[in-house]
Protein backbone atom coordinates (compact mmCIF):
# COMPACT_ATOMS: atom_id res chain seq x y z
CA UNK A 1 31.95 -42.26 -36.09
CA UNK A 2 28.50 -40.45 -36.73
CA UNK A 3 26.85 -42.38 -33.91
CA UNK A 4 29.36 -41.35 -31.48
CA UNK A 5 29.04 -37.39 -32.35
CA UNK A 6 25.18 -37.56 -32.02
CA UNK A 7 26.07 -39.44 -28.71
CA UNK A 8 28.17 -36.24 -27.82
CA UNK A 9 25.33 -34.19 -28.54
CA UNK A 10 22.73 -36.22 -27.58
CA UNK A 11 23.78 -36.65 -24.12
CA UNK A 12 22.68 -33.21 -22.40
CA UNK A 13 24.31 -31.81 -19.02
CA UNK A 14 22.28 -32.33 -15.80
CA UNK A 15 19.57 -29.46 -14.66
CA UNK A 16 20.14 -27.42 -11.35
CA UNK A 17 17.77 -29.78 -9.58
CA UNK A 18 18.46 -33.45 -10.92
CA UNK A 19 22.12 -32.48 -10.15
CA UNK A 20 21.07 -31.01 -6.53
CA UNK A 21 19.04 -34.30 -6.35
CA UNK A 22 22.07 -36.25 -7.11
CA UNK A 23 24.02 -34.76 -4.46
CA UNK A 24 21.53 -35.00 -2.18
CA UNK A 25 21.37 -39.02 -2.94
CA UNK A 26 25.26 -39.17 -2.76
CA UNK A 27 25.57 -37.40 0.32
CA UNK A 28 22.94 -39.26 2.11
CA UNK A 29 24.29 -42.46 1.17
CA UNK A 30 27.55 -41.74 2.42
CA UNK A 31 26.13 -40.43 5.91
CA UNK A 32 23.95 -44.04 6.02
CA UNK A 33 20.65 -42.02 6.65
CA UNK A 34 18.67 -43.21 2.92
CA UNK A 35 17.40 -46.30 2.54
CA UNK A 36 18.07 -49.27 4.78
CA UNK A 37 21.23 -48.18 5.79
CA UNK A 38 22.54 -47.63 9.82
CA UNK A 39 23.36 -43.43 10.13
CA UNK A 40 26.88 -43.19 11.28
CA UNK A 41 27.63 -41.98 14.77
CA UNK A 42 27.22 -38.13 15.11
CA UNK A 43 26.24 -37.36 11.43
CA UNK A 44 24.43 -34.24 12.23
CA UNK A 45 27.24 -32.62 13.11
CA UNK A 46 28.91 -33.16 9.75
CA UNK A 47 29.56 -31.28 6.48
CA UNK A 48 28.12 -33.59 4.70
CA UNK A 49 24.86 -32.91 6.84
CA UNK A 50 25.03 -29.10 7.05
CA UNK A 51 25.55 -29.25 2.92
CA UNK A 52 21.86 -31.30 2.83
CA UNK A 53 20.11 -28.70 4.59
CA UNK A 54 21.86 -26.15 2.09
CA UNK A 55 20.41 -28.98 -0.72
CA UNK A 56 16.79 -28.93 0.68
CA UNK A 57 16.73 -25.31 0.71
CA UNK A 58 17.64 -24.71 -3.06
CA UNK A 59 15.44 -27.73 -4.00
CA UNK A 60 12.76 -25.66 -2.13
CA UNK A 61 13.46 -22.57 -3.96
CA UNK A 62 13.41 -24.50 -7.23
CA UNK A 63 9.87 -26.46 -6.70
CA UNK A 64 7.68 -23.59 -5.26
């Protein structure tokens, strides 16, 4: 039981930018345009896109 509480509070809630990051990752994965992957038809003209730019601007803001 003790080494599940310090597990609680061991285990610390994701910064601004690894969680920016992380969306970043998740979003590019699903649009195929990270990695090896074949970018879907059209992707530039999706959410999913438009949200990345949003992404790359905070992570901008946060790094300078």
């Amino acid at each position: 039981m003790v080494g599940e509480a310090k597990q609680v509070r061991d285990k610390k809630e994701p910064t601004e930018l690894e969680r920016l990051i992380n969306e970043k990752i998740t979003l590019s994965k699903k649009l195929g345009i990270m990695g090896d992957l074949e970018p879907i038809k059209g992707y530039k003209e999706t959410e999913e896109y438009k949200r990345i730019q949003v992404i790359d601007k905070q992570l901008w803001e946060l790094v300078k």
